[in-house]
PDB file of N, CA and C in Angstrom:
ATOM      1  N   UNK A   1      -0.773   1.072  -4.180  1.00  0.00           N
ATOM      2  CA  UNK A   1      -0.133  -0.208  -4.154  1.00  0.00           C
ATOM      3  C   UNK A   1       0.833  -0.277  -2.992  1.00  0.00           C
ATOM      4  N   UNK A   2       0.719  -1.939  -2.199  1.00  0.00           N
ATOM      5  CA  UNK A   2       2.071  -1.629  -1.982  1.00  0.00           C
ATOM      6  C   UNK A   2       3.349  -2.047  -2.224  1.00  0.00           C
ATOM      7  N   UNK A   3       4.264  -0.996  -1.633  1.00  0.00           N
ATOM      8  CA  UNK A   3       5.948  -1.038  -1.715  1.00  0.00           C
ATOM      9  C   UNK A   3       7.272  -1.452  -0.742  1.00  0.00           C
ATOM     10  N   UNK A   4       7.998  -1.576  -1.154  1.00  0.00           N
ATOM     11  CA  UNK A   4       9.136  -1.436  -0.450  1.00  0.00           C
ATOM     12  C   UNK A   4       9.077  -2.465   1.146  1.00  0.00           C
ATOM     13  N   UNK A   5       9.004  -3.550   0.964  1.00  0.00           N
ATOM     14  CA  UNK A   5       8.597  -4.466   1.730  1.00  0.00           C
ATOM     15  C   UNK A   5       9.538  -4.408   3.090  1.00  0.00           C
ATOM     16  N   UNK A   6      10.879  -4.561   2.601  1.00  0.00           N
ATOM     17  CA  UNK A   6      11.937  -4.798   3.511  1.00  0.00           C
ATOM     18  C   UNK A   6      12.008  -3.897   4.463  1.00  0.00           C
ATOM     19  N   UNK A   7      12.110  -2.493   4.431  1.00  0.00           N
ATOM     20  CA  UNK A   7      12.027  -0.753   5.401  1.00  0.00           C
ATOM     21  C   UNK A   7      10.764  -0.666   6.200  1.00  0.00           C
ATOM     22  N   UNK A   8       9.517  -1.425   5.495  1.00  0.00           N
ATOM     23  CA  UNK A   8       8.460  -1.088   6.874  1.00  0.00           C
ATOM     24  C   UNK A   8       7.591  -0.636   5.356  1.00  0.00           C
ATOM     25  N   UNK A   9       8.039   0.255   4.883  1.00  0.00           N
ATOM     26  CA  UNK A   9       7.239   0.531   3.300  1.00  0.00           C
ATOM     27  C   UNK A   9       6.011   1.510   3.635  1.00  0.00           C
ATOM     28  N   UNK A  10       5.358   1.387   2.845  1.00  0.00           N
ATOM     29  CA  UNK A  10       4.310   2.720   2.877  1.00  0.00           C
ATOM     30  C   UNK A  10       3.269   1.949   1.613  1.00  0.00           C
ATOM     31  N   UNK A  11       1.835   2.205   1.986  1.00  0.00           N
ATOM     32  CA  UNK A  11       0.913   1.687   1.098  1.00  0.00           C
ATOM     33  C   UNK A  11       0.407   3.254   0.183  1.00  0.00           C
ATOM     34  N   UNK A  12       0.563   3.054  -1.342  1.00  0.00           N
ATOM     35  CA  UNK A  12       0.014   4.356  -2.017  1.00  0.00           C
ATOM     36  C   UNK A  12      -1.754   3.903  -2.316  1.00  0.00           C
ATOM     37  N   UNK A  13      -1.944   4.886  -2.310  1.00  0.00           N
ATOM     38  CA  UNK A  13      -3.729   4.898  -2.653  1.00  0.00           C
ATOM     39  C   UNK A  13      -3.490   5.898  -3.403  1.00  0.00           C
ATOM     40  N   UNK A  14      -4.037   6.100  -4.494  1.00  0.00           N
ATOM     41  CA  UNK A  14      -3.941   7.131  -5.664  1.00  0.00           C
ATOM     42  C   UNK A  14      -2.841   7.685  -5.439  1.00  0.00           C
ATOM     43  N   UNK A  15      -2.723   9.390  -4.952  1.00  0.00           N
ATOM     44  CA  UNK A  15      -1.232   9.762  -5.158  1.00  0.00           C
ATOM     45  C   UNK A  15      -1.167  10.347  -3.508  1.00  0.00           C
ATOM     46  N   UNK A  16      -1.716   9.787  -2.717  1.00  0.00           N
ATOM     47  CA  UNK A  16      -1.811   9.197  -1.448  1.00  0.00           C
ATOM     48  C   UNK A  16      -0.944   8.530  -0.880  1.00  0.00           C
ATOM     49  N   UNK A  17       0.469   8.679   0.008  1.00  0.00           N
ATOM     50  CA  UNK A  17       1.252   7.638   0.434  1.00  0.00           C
ATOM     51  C   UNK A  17       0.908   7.786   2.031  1.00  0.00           C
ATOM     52  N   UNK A  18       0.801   6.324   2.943  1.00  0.00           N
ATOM     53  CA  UNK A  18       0.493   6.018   3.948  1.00  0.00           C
ATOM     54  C   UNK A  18       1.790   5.276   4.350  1.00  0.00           C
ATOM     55  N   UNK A  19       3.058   6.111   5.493  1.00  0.00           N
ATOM     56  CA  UNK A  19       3.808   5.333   6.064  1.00  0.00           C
ATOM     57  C   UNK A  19       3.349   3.719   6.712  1.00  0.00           C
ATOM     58  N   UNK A  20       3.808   2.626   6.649  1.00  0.00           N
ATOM     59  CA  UNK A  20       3.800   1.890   7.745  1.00  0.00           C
ATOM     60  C   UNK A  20       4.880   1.439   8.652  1.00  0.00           C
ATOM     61  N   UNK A  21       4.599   0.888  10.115  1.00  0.00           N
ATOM     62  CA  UNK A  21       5.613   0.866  10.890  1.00  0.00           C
ATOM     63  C   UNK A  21       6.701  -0.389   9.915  1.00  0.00           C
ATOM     64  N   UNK A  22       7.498  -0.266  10.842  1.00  0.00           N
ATOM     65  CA  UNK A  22       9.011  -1.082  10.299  1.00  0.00           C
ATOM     66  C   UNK A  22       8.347  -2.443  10.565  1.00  0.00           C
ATOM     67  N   UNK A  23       8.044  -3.046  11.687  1.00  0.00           N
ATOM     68  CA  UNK A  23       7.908  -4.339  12.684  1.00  0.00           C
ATOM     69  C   UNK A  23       6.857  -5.267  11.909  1.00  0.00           C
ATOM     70  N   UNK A  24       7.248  -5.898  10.933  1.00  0.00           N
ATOM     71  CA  UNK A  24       6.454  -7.114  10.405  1.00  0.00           C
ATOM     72  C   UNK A  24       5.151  -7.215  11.282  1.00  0.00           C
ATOM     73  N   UNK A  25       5.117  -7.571  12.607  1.00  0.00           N
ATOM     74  CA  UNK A  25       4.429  -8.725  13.252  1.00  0.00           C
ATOM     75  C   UNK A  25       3.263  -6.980  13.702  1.00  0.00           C
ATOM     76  N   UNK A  26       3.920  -5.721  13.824  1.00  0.00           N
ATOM     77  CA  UNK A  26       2.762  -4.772  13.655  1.00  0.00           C
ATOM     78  C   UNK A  26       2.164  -4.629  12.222  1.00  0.00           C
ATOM     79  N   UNK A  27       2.650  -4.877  11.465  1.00  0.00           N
ATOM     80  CA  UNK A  27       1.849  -4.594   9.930  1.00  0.00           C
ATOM     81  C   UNK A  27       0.888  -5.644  10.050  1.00  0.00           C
ATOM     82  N   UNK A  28       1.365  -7.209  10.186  1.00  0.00           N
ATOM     83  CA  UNK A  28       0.839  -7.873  10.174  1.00  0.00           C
ATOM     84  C   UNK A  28      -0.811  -7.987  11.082  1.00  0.00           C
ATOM     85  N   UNK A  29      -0.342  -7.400  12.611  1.00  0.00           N
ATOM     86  CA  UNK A  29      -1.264  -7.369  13.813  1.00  0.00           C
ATOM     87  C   UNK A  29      -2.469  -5.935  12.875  1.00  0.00           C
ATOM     88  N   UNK A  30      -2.472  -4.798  12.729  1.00  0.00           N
ATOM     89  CA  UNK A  30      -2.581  -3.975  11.499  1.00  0.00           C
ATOM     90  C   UNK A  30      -3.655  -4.177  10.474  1.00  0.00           C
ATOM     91  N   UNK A  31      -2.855  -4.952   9.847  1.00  0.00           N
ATOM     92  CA  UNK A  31      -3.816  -5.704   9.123  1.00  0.00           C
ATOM     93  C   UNK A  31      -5.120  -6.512   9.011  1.00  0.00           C
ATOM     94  N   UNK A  32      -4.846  -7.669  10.258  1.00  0.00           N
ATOM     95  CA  UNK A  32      -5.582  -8.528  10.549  1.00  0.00           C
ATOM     96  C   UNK A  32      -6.904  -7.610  11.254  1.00  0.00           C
ATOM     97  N   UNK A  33      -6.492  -6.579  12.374  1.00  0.00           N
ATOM     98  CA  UNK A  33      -7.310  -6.010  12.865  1.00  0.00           C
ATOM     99  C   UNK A  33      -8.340  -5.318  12.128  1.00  0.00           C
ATOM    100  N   UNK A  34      -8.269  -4.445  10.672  1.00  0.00           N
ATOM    101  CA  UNK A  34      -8.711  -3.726  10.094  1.00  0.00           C
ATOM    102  C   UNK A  34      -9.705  -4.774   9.160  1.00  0.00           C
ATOM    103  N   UNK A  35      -9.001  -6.120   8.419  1.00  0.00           N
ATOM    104  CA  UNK A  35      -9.836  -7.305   8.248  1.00  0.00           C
ATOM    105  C   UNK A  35     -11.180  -7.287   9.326  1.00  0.00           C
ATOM    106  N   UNK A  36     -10.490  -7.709  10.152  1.00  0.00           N
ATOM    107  CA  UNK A  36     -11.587  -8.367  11.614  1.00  0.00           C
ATOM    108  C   UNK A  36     -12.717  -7.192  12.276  1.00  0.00           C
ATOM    109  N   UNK A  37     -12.349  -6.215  12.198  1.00  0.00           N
ATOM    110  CA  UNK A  37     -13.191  -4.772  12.226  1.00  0.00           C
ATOM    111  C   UNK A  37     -14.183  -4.320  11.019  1.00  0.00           C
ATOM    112  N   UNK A  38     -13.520  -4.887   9.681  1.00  0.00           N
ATOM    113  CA  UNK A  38     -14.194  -4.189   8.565  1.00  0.00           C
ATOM    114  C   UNK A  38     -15.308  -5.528   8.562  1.00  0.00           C
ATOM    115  N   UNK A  39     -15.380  -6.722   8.916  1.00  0.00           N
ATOM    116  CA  UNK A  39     -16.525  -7.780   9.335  1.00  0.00           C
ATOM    117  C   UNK A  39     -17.893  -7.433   9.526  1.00  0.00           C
ATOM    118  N   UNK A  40     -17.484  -5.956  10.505  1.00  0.00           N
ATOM    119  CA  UNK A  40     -18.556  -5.358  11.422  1.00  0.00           C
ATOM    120  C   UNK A  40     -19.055  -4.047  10.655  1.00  0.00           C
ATOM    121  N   UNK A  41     -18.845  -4.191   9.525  1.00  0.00           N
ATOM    122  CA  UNK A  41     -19.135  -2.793   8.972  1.00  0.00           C
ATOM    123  C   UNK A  41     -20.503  -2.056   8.724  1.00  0.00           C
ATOM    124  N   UNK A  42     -21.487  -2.833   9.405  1.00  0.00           N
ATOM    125  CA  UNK A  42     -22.883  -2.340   9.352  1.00  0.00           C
ATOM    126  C   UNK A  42     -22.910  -1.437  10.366  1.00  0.00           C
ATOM    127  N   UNK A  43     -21.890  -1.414  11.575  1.00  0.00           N
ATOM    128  CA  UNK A  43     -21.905  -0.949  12.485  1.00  0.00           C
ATOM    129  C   UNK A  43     -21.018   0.710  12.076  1.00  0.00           C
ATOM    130  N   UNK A  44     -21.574   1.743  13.225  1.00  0.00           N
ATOM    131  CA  UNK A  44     -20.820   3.078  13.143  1.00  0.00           C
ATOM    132  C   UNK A  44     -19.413   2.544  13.480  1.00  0.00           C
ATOM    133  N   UNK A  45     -19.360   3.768  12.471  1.00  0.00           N
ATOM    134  CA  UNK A  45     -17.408   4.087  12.771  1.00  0.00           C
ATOM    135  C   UNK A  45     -16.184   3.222  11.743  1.00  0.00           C
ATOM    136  N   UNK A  46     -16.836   1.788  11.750  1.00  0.00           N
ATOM    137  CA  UNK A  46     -15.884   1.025  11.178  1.00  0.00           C
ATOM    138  C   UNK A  46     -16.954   0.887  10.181  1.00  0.00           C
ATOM    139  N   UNK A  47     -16.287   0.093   8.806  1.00  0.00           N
ATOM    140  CA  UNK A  47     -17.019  -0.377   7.438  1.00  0.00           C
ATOM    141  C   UNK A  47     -16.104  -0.915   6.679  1.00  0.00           C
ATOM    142  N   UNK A  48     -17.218  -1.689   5.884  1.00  0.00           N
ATOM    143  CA  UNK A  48     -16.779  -2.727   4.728  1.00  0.00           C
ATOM    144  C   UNK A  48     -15.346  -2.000   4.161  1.00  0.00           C
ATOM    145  N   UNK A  49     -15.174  -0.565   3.817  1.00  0.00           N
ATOM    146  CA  UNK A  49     -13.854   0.011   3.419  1.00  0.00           C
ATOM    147  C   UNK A  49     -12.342  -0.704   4.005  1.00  0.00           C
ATOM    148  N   UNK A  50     -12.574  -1.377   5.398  1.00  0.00           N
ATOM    149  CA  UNK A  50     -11.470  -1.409   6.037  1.00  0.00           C
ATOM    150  C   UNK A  50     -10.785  -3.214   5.929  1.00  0.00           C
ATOM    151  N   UNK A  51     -12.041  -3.697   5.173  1.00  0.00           N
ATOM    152  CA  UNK A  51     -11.390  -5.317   4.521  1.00  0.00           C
ATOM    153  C   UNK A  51     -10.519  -4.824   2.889  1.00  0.00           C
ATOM    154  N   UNK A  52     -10.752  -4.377   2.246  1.00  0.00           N
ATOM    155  CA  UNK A  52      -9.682  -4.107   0.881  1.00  0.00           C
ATOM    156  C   UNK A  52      -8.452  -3.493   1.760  1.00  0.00           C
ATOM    157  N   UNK A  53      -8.380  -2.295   2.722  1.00  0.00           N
ATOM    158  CA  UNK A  53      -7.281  -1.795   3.270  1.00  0.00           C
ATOM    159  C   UNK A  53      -6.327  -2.618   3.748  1.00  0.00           C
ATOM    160  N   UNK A  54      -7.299  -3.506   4.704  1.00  0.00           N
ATOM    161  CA  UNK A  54      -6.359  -4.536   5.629  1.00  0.00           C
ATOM    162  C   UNK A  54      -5.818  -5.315   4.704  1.00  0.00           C
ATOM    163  N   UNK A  55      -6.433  -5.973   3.464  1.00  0.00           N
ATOM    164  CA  UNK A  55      -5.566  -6.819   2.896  1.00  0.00           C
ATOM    165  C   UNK A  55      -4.262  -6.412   1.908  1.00  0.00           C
ATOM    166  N   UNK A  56      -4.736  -4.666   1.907  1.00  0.00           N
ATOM    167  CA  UNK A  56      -3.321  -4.082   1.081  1.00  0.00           C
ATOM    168  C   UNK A  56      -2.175  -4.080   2.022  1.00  0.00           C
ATOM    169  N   UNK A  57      -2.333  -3.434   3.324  1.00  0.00           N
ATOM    170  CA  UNK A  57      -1.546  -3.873   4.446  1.00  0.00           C
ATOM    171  C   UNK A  57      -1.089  -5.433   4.754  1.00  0.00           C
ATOM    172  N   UNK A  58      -1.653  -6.716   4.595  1.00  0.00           N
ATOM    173  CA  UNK A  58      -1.336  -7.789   4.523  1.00  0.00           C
ATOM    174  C   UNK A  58      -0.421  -7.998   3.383  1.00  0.00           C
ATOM    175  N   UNK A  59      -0.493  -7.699   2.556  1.00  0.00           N
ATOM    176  CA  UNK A  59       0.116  -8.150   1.257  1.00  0.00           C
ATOM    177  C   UNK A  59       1.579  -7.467   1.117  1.00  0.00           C
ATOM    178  N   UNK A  60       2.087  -7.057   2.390  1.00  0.00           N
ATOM    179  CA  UNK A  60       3.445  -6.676   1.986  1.00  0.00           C
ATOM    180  C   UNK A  60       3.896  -7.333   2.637  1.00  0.00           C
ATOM    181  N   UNK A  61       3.748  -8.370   3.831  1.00  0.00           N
ATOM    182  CA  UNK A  61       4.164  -9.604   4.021  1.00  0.00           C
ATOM    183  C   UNK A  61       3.849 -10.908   4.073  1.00  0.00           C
ATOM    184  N   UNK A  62       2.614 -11.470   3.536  1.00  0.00           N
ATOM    185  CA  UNK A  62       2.205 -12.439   2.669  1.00  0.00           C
ATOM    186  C   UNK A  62       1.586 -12.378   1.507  1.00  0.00           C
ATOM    187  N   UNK A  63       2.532 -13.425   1.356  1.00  0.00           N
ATOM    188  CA  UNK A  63       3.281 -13.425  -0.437  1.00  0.00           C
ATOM    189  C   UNK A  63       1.568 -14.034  -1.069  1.00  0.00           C
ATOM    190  N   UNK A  64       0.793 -14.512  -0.495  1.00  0.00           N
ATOM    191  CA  UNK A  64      -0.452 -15.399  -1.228  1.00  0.00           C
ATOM    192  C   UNK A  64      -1.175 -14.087  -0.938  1.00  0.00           C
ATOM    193  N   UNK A  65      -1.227 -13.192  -0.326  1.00  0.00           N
ATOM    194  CA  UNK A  65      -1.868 -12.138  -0.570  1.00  0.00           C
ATOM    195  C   UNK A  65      -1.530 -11.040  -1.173  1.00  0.00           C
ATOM    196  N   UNK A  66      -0.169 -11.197  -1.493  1.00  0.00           N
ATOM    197  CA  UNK A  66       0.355 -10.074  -2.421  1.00  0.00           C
ATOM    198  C   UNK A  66       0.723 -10.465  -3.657  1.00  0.00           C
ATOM    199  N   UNK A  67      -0.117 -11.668  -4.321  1.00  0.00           N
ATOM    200  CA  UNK A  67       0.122 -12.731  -5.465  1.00  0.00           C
ATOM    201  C   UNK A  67      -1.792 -12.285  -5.722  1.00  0.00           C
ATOM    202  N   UNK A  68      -2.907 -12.033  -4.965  1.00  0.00           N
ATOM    203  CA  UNK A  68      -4.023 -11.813  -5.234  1.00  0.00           C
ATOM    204  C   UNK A  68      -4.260 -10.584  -5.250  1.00  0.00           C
ATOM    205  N   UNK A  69      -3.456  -9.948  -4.717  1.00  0.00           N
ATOM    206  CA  UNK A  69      -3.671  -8.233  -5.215  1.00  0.00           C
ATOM    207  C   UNK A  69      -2.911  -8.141  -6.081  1.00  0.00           C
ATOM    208  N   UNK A  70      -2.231  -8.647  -6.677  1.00  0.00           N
ATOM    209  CA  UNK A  70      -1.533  -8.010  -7.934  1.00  0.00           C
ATOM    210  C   UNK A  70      -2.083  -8.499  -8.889  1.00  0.00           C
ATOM    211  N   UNK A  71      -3.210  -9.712  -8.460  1.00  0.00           N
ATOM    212  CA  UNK A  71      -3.617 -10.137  -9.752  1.00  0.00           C
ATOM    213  C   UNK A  71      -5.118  -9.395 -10.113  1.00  0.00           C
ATOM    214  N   UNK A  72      -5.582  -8.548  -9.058  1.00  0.00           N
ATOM    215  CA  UNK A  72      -6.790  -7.551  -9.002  1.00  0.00           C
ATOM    216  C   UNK A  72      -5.945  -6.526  -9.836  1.00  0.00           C
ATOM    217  N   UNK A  73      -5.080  -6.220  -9.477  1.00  0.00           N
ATOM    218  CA  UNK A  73      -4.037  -4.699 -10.243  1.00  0.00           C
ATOM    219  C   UNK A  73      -4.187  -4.716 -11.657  1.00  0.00           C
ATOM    220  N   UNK A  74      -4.341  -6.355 -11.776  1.00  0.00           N
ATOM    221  CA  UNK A  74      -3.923  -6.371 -13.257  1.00  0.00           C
ATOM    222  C   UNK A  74      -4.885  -6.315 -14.190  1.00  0.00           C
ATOM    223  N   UNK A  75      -5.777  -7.437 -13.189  1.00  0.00           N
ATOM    224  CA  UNK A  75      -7.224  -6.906 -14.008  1.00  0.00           C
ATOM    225  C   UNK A  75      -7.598  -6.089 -14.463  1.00  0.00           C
ATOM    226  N   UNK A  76      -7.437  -5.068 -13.336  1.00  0.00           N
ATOM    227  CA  UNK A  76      -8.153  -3.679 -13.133  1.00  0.00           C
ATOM    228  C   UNK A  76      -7.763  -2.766 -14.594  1.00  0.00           C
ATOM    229  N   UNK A  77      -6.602  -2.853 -14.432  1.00  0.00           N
ATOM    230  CA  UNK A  77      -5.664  -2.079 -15.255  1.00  0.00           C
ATOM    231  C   UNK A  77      -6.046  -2.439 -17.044  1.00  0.00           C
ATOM    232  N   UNK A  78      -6.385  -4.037 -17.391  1.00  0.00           N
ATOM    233  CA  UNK A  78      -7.020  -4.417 -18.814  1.00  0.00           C
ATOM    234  C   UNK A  78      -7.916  -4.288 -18.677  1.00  0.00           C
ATOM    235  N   UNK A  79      -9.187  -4.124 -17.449  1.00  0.00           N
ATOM    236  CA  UNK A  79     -10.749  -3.682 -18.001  1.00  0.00           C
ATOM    237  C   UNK A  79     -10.912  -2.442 -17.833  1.00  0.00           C
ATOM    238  N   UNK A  80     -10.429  -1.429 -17.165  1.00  0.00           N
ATOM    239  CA  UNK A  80     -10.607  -0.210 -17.495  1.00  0.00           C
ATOM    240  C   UNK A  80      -9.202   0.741 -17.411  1.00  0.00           C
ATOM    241  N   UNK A  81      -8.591   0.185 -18.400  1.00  0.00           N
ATOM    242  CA  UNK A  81      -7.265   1.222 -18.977  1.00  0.00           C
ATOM    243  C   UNK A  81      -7.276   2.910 -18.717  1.00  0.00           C
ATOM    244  N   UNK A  82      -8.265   3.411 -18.907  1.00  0.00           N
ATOM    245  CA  UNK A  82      -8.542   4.571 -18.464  1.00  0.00           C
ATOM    246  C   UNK A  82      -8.127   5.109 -16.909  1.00  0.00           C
ATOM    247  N   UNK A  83      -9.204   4.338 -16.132  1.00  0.00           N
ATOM    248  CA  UNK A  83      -9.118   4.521 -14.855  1.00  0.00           C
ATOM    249  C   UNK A  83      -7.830   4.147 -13.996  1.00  0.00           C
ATOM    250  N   UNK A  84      -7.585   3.067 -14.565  1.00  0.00           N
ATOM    251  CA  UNK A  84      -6.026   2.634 -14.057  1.00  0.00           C
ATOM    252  C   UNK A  84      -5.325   3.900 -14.480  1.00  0.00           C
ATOM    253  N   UNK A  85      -4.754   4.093 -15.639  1.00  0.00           N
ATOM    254  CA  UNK A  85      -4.215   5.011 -15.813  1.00  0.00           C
ATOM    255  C   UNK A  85      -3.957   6.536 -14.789  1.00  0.00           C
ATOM    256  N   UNK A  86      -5.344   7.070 -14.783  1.00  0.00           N
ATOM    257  CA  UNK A  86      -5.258   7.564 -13.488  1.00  0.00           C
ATOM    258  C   UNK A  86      -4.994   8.180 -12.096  1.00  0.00           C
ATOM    259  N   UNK A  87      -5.042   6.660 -11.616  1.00  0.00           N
ATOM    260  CA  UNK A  87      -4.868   5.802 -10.677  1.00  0.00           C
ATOM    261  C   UNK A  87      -3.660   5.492 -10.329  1.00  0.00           C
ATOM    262  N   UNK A  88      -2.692   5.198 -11.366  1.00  0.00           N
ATOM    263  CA  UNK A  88      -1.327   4.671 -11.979  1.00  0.00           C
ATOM    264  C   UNK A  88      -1.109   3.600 -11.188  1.00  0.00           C
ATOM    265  N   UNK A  89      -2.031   2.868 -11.746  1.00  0.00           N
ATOM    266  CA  UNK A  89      -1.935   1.351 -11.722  1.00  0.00           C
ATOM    267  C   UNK A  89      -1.739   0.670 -12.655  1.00  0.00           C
ATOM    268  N   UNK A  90      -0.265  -0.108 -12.956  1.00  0.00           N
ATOM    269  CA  UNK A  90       0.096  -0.954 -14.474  1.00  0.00           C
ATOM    270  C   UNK A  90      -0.654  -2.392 -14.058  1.00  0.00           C
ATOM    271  N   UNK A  91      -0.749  -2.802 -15.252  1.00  0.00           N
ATOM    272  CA  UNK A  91      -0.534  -4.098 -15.618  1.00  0.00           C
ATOM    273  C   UNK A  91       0.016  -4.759 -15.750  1.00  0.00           C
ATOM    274  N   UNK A  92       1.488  -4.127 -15.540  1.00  0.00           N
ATOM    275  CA  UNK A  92       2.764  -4.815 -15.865  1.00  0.00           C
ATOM    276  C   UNK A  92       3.329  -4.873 -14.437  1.00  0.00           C
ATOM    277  N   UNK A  93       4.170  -5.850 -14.288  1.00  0.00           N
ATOM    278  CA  UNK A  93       4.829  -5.763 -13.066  1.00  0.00           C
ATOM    279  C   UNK A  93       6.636  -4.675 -12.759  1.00  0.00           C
ATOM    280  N   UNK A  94       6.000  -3.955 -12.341  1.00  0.00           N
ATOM    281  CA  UNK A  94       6.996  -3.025 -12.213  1.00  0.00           C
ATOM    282  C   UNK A  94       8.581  -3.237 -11.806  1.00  0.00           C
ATOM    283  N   UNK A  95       8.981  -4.484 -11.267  1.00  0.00           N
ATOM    284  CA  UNK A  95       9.618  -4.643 -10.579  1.00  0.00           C
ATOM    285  C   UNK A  95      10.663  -4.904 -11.640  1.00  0.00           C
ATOM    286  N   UNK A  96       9.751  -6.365 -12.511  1.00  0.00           N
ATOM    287  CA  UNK A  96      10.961  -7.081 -13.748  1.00  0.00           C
ATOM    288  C   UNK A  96      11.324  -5.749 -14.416  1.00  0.00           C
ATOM    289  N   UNK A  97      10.163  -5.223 -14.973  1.00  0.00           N
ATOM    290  CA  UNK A  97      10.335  -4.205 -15.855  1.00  0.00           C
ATOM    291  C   UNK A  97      11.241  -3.172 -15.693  1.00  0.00           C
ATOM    292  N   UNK A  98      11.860  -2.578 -14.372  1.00  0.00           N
ATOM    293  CA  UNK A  98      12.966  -1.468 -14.031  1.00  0.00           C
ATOM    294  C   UNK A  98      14.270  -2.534 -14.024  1.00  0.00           C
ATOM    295  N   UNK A  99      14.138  -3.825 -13.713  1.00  0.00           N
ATOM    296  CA  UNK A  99      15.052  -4.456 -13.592  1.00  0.00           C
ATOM    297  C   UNK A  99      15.971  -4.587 -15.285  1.00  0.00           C
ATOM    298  N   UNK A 100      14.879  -4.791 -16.347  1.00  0.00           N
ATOM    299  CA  UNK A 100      14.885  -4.780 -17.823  1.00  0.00           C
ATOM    300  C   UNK A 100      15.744  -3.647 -18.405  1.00  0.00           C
ATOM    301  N   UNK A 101      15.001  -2.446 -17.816  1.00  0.00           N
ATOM    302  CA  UNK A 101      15.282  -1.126 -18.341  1.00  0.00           C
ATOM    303  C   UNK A 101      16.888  -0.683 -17.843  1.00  0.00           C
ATOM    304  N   UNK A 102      17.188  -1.408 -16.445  1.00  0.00           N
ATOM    305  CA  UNK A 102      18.484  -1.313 -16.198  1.00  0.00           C
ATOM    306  C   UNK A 102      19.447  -1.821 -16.828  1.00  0.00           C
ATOM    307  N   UNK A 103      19.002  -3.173 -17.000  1.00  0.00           N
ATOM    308  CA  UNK A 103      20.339  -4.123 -17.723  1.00  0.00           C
ATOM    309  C   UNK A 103      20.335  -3.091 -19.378  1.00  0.00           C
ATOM    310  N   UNK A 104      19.248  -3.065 -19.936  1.00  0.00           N
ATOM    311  CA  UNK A 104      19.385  -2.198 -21.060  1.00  0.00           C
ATOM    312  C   UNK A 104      20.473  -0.802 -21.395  1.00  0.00           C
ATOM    313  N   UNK A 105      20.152  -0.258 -20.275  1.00  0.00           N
ATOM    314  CA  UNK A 105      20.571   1.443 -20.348  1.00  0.00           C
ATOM    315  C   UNK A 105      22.391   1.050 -19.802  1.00  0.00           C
ATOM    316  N   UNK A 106      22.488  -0.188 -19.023  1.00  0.00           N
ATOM    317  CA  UNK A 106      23.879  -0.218 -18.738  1.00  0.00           C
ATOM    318  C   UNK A 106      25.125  -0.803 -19.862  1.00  0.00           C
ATOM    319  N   UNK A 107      26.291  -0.099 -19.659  1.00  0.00           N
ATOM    320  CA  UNK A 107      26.982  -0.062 -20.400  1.00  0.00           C
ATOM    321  C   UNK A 107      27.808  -1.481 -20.674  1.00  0.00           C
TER     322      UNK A 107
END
């Protein structure tokens, strides 16, 4: 999944973490490229693999693409609970949920 939007962040793939640069407009450039390359994926070298990548890379700075991968996350996570698991991919959105657990645990 990815994280940490504001620092440049890092995309996890299983228990896999992939730095990315700081510079929006390179994540963004990044992205688009790996989209526009994975097009060509009949061809050596590049493949269909590199359109899901590019759009995990997209989705840490557009919000309509990081509103459609989270809604694949979620899927994923109620049709095969198992594999998500895993994977450690919730269904839940992680974000409210630590936010929850804080106000809770504080005094």
């Amino acid at each position: 999944m990815a994280e940490n939007r504001g620092t440049g962040g890092f995309v996890r793939i299983g228990s896999r973490k992939f730095e990315l640069p700081r510079s929006r407009l390179l994540r963004i450039v990044i992205g688009s490229l790996l989209i526009l390359f994975g097009i060509f994926g009949f061809l050596p070298i590049v493949g269909f693999w590199m359109i899901p990548l590019g759009l995990l890379v997209l989705s840490i700075d557009i919000p309509a693409v990081r509103r459609w991968r989270r809604r694949v996350a979620v899927w994923f996570a109620r049709k095969y609970p198992g594999t998500a698991a895993k994977l450690r991919i919730t269904g839940k959105n992680n974000h409210y949920n630590n936010a929850a657990r804080n106000k809770e645990g504080s005094p």
